[in-house]
PDB file of N, CA and C in Angstrom:
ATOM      1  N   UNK A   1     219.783  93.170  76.115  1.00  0.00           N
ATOM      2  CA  UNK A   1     218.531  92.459  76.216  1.00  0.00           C
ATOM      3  C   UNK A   1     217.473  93.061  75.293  1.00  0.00           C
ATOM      4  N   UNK A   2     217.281  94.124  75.046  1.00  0.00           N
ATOM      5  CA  UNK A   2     216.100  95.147  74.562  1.00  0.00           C
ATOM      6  C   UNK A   2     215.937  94.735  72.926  1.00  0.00           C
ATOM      7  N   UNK A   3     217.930  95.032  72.239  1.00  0.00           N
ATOM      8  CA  UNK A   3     218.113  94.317  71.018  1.00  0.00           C
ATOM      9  C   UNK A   3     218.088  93.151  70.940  1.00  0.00           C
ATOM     10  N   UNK A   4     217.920  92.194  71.667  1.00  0.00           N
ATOM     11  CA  UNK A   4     217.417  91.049  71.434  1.00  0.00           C
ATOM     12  C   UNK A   4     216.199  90.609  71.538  1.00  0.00           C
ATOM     13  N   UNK A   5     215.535  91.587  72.280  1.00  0.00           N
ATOM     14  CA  UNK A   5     214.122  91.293  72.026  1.00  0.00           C
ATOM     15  C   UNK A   5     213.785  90.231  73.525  1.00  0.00           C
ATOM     16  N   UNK A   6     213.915  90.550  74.162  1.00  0.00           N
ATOM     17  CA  UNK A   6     214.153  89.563  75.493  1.00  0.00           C
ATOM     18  C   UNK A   6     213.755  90.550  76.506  1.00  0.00           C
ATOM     19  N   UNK A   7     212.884  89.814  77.642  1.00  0.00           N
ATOM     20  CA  UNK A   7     212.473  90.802  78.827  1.00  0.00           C
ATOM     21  C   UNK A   7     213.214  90.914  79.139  1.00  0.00           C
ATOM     22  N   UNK A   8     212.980  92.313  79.950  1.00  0.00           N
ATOM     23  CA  UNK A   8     214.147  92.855  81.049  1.00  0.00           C
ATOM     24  C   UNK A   8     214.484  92.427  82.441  1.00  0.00           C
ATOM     25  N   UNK A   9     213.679  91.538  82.988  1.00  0.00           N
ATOM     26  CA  UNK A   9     213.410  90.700  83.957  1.00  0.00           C
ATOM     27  C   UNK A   9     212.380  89.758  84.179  1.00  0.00           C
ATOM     28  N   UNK A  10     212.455  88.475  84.616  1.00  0.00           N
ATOM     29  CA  UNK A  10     211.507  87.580  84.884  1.00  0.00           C
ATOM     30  C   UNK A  10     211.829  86.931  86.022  1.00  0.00           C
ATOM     31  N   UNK A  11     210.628  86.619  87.130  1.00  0.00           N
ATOM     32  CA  UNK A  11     210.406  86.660  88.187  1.00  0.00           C
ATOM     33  C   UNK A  11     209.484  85.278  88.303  1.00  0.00           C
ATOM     34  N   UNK A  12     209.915  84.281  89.087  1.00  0.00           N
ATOM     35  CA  UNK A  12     208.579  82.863  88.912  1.00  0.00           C
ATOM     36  C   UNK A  12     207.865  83.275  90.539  1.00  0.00           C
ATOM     37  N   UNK A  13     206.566  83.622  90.205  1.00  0.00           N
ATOM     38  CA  UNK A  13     205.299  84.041  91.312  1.00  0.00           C
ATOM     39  C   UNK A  13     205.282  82.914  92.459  1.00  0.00           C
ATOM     40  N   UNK A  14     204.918  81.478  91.636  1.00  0.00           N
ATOM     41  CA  UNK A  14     204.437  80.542  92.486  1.00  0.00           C
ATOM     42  C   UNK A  14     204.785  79.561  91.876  1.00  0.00           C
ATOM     43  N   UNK A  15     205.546  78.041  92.671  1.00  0.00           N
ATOM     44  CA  UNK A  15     205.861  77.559  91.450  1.00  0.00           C
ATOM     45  C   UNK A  15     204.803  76.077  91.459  1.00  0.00           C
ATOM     46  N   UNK A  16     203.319  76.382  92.499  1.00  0.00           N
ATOM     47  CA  UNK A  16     202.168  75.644  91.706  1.00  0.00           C
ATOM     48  C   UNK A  16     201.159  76.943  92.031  1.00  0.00           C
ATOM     49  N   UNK A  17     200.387  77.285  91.185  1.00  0.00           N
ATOM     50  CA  UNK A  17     199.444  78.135  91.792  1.00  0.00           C
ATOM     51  C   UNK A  17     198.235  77.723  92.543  1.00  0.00           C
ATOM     52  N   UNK A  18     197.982  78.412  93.248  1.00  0.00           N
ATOM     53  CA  UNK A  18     197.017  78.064  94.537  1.00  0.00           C
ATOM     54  C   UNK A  18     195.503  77.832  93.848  1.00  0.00           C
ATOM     55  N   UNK A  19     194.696  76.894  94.695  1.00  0.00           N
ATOM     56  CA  UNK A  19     193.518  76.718  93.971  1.00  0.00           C
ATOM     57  C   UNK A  19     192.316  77.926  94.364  1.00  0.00           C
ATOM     58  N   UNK A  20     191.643  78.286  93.829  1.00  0.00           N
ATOM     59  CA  UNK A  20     191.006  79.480  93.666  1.00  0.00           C
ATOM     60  C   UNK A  20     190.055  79.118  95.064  1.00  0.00           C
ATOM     61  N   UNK A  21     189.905  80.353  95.822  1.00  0.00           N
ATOM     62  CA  UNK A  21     188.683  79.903  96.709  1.00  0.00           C
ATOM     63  C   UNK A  21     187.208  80.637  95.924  1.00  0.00           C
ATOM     64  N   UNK A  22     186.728  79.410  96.633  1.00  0.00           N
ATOM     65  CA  UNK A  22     185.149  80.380  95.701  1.00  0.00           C
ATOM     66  C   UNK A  22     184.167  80.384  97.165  1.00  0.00           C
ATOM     67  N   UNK A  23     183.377  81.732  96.728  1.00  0.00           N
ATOM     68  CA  UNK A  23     182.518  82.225  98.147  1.00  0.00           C
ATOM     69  C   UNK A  23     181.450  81.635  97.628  1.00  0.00           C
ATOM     70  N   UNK A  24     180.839  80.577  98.916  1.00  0.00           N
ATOM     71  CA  UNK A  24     179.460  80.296  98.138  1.00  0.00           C
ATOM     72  C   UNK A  24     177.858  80.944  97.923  1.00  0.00           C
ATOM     73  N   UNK A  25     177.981  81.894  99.334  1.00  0.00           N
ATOM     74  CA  UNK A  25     177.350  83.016  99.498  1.00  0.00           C
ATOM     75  C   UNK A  25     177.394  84.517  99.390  1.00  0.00           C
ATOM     76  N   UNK A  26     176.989  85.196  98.571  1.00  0.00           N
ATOM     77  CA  UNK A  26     177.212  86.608  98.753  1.00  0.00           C
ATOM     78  C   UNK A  26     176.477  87.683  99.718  1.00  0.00           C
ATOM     79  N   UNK A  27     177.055  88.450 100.023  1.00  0.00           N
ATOM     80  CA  UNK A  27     175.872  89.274 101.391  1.00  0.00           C
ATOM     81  C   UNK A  27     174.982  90.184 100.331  1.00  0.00           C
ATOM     82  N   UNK A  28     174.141  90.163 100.365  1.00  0.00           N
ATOM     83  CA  UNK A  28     172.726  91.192  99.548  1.00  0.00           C
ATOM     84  C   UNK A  28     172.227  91.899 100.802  1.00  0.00           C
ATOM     85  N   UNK A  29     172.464  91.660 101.678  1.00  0.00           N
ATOM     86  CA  UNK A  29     171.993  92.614 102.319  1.00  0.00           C
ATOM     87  C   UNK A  29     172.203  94.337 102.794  1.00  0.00           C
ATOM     88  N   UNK A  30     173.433  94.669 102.570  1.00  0.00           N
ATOM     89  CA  UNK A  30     174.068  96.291 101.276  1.00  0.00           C
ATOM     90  C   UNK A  30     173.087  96.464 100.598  1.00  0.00           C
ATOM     91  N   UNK A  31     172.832  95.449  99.505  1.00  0.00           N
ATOM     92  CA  UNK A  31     172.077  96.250  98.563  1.00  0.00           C
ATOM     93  C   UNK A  31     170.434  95.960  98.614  1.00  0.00           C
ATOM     94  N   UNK A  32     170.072  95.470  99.283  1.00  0.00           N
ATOM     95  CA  UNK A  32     168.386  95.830  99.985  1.00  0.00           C
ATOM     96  C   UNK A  32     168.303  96.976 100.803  1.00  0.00           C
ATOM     97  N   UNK A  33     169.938  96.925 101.533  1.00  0.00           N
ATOM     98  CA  UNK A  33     169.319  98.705 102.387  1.00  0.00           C
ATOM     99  C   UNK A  33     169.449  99.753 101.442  1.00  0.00           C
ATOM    100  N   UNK A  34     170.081  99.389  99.856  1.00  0.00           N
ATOM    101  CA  UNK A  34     169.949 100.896  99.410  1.00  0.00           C
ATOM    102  C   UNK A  34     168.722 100.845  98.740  1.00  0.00           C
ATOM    103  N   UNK A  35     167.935 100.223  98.556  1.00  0.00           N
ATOM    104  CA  UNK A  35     167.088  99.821  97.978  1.00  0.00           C
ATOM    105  C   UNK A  35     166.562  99.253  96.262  1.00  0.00           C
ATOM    106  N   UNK A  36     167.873  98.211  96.497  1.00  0.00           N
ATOM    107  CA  UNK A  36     167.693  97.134  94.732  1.00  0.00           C
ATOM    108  C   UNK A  36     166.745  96.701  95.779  1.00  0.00           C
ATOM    109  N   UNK A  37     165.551  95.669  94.560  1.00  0.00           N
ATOM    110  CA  UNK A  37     165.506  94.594  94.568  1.00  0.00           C
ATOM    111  C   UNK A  37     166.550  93.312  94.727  1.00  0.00           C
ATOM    112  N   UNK A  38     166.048  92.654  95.446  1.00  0.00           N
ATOM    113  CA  UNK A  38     166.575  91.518  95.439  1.00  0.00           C
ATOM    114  C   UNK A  38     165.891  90.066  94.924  1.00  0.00           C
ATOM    115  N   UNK A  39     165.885  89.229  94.244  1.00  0.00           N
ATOM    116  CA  UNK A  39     165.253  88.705  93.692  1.00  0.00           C
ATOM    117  C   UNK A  39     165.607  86.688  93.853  1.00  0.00           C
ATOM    118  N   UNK A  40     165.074  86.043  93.869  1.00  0.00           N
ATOM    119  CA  UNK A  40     165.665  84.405  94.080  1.00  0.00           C
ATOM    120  C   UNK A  40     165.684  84.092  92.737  1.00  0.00           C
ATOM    121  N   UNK A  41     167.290  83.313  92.165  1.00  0.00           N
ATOM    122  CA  UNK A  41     167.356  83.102  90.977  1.00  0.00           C
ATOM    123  C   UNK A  41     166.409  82.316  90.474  1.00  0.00           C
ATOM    124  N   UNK A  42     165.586  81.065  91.125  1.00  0.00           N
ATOM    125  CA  UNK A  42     164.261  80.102  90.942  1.00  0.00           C
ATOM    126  C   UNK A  42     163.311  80.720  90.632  1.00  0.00           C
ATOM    127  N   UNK A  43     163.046  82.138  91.370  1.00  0.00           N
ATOM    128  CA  UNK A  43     161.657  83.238  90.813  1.00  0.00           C
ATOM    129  C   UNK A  43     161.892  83.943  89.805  1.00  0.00           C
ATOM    130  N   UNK A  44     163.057  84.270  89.793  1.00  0.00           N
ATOM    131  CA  UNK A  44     163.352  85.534  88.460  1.00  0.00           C
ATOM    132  C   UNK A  44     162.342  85.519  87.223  1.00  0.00           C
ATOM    133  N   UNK A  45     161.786  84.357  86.845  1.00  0.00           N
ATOM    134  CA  UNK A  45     160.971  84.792  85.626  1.00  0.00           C
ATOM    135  C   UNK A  45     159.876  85.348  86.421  1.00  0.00           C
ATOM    136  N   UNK A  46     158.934  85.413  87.239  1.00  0.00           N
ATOM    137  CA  UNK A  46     158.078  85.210  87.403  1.00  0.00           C
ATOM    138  C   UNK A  46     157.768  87.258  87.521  1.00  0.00           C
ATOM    139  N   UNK A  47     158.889  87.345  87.873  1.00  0.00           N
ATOM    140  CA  UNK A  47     159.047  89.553  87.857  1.00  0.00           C
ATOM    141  C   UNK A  47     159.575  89.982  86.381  1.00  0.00           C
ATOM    142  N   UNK A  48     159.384  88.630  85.469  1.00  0.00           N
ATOM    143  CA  UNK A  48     159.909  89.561  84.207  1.00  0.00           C
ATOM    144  C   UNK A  48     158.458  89.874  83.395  1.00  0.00           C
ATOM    145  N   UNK A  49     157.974  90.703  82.783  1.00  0.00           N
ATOM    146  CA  UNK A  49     156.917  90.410  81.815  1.00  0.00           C
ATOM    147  C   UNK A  49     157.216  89.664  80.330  1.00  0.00           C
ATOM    148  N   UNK A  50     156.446  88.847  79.874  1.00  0.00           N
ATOM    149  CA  UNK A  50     156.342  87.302  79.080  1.00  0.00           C
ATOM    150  C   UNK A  50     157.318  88.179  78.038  1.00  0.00           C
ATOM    151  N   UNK A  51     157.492  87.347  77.204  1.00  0.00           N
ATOM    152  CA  UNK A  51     158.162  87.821  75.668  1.00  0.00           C
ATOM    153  C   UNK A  51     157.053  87.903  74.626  1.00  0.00           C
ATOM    154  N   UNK A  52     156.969  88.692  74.300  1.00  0.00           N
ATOM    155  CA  UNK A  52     156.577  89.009  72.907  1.00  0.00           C
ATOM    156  C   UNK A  52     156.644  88.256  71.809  1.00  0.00           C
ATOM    157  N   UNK A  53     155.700  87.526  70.867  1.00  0.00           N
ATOM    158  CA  UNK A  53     156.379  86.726  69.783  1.00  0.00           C
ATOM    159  C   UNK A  53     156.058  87.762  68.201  1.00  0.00           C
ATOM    160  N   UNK A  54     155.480  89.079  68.536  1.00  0.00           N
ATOM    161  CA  UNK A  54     155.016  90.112  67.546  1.00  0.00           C
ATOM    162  C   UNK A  54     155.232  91.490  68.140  1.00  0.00           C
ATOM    163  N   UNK A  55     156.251  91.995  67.500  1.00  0.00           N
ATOM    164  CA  UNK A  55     156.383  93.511  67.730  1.00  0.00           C
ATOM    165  C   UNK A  55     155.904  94.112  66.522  1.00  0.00           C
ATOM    166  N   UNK A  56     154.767  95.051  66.973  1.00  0.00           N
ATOM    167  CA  UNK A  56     154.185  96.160  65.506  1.00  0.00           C
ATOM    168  C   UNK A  56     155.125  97.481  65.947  1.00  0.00           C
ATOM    169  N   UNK A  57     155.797  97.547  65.036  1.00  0.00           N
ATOM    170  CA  UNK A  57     157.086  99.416  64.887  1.00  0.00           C
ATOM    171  C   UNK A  57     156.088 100.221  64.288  1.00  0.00           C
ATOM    172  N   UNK A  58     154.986  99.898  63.860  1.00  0.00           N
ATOM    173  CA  UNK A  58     154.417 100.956  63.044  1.00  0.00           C
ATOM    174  C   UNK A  58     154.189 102.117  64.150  1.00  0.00           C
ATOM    175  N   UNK A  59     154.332 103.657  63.730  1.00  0.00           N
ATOM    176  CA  UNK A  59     154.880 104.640  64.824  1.00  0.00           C
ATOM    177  C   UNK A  59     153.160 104.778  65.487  1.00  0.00           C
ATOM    178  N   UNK A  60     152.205 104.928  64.453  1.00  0.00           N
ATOM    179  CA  UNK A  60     150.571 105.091  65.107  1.00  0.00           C
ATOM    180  C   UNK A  60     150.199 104.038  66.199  1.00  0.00           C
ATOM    181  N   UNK A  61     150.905 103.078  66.384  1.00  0.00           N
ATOM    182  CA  UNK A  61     150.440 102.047  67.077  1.00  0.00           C
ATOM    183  C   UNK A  61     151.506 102.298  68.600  1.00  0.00           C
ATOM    184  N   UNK A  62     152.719 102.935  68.235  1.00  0.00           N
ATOM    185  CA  UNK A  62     153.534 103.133  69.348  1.00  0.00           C
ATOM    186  C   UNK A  62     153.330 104.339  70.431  1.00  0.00           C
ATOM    187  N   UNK A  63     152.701 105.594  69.779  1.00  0.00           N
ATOM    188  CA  UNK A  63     152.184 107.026  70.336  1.00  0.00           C
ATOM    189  C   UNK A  63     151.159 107.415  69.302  1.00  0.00           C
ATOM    190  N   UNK A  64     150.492 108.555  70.331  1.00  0.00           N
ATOM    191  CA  UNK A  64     149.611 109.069  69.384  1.00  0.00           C
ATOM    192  C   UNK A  64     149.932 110.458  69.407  1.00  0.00           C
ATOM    193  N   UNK A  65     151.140 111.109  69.817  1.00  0.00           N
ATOM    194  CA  UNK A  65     151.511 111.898  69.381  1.00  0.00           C
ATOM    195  C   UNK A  65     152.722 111.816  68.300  1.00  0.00           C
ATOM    196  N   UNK A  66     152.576 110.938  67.480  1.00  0.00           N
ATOM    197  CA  UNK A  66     153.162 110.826  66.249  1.00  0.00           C
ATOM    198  C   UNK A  66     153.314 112.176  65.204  1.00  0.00           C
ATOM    199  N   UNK A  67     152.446 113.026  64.834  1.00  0.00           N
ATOM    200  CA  UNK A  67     152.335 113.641  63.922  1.00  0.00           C
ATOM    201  C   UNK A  67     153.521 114.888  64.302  1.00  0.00           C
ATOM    202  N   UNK A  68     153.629 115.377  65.280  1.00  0.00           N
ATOM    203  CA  UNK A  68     154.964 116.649  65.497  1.00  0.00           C
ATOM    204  C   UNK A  68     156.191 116.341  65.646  1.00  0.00           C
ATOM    205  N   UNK A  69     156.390 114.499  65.669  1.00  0.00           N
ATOM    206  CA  UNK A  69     157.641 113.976  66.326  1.00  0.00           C
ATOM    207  C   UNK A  69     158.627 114.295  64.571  1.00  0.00           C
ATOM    208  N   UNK A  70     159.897 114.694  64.551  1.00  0.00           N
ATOM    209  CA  UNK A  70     160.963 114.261  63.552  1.00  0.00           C
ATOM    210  C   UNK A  70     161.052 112.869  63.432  1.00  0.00           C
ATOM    211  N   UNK A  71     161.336 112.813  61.917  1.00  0.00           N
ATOM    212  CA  UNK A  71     161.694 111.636  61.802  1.00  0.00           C
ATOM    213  C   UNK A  71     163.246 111.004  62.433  1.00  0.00           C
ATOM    214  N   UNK A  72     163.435 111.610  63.124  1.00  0.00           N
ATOM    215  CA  UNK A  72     164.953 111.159  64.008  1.00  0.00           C
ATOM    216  C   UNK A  72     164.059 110.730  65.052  1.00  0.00           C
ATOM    217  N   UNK A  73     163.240 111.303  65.339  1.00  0.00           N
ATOM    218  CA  UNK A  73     162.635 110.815  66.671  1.00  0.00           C
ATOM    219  C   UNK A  73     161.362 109.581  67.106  1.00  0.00           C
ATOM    220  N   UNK A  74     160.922 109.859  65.579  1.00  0.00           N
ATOM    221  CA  UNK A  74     160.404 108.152  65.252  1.00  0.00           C
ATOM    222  C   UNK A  74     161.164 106.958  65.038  1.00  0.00           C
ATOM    223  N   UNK A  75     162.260 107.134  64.106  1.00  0.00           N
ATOM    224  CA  UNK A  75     163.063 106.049  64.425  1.00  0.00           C
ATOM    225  C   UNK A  75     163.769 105.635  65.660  1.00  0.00           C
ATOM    226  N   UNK A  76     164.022 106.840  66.401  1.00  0.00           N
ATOM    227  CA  UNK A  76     164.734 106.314  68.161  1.00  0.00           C
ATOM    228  C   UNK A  76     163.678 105.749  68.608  1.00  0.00           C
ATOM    229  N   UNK A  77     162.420 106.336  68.456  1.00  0.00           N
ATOM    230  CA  UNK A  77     161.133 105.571  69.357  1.00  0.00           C
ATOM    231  C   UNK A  77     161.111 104.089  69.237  1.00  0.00           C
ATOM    232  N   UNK A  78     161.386 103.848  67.639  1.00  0.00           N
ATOM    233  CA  UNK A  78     161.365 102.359  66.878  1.00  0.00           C
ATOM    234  C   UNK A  78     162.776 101.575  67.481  1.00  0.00           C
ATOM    235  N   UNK A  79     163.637 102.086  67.507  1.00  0.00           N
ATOM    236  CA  UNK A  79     164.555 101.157  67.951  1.00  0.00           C
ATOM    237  C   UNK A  79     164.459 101.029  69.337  1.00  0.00           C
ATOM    238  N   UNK A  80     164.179 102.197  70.102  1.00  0.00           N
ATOM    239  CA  UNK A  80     163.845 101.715  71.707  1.00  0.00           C
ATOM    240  C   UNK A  80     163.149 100.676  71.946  1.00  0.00           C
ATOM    241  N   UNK A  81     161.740 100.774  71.414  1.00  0.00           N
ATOM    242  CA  UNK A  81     160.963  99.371  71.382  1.00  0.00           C
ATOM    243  C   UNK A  81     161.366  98.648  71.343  1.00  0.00           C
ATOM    244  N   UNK A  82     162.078  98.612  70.003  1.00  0.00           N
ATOM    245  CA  UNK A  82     162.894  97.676  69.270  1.00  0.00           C
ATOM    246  C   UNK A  82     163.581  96.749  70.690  1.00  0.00           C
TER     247      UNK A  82
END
């Protein structure tokens, strides 16, 4: 079998497979006692803050302790924003 290139066994599981059950509710209540948020998918924007249509990277405008930072560490600042 191996030199031919052929499995070594095959096995038929089911011969229609079963239709999937789907849960229509999930319990959140686990994760409110550890303390996530929990949030209603209809509100969700309303806890995000707006989008931005102008990001300034310039580093003076991002900290004002700019002047001791490496430049490795201005650019991480810039892409974090980012």
């Amino acid at each position: 079998m191996k030199e031919k290139n052929q499995a070594t066994f095959s096995q038929l599981l089911f011969a229609t497979y079963p239709d999937r059950v789907y849960e229509d509710k999930i319990e959140m209540g686990r994760l409110a006692a550890k303390g996530y948020k929990i949030y209603e998918v209809s509100q969700a924007r309303q806890h995000l803050e707006p989008a931005r249509s102008v990001i300034d990277l310039h580093i003076e405008k991002l900290t004002d302790d700019y002047r001791r930072m490496s430049n490795y560490e201005i650019v991480s600042l810039q892409l974090k924003t980012f």
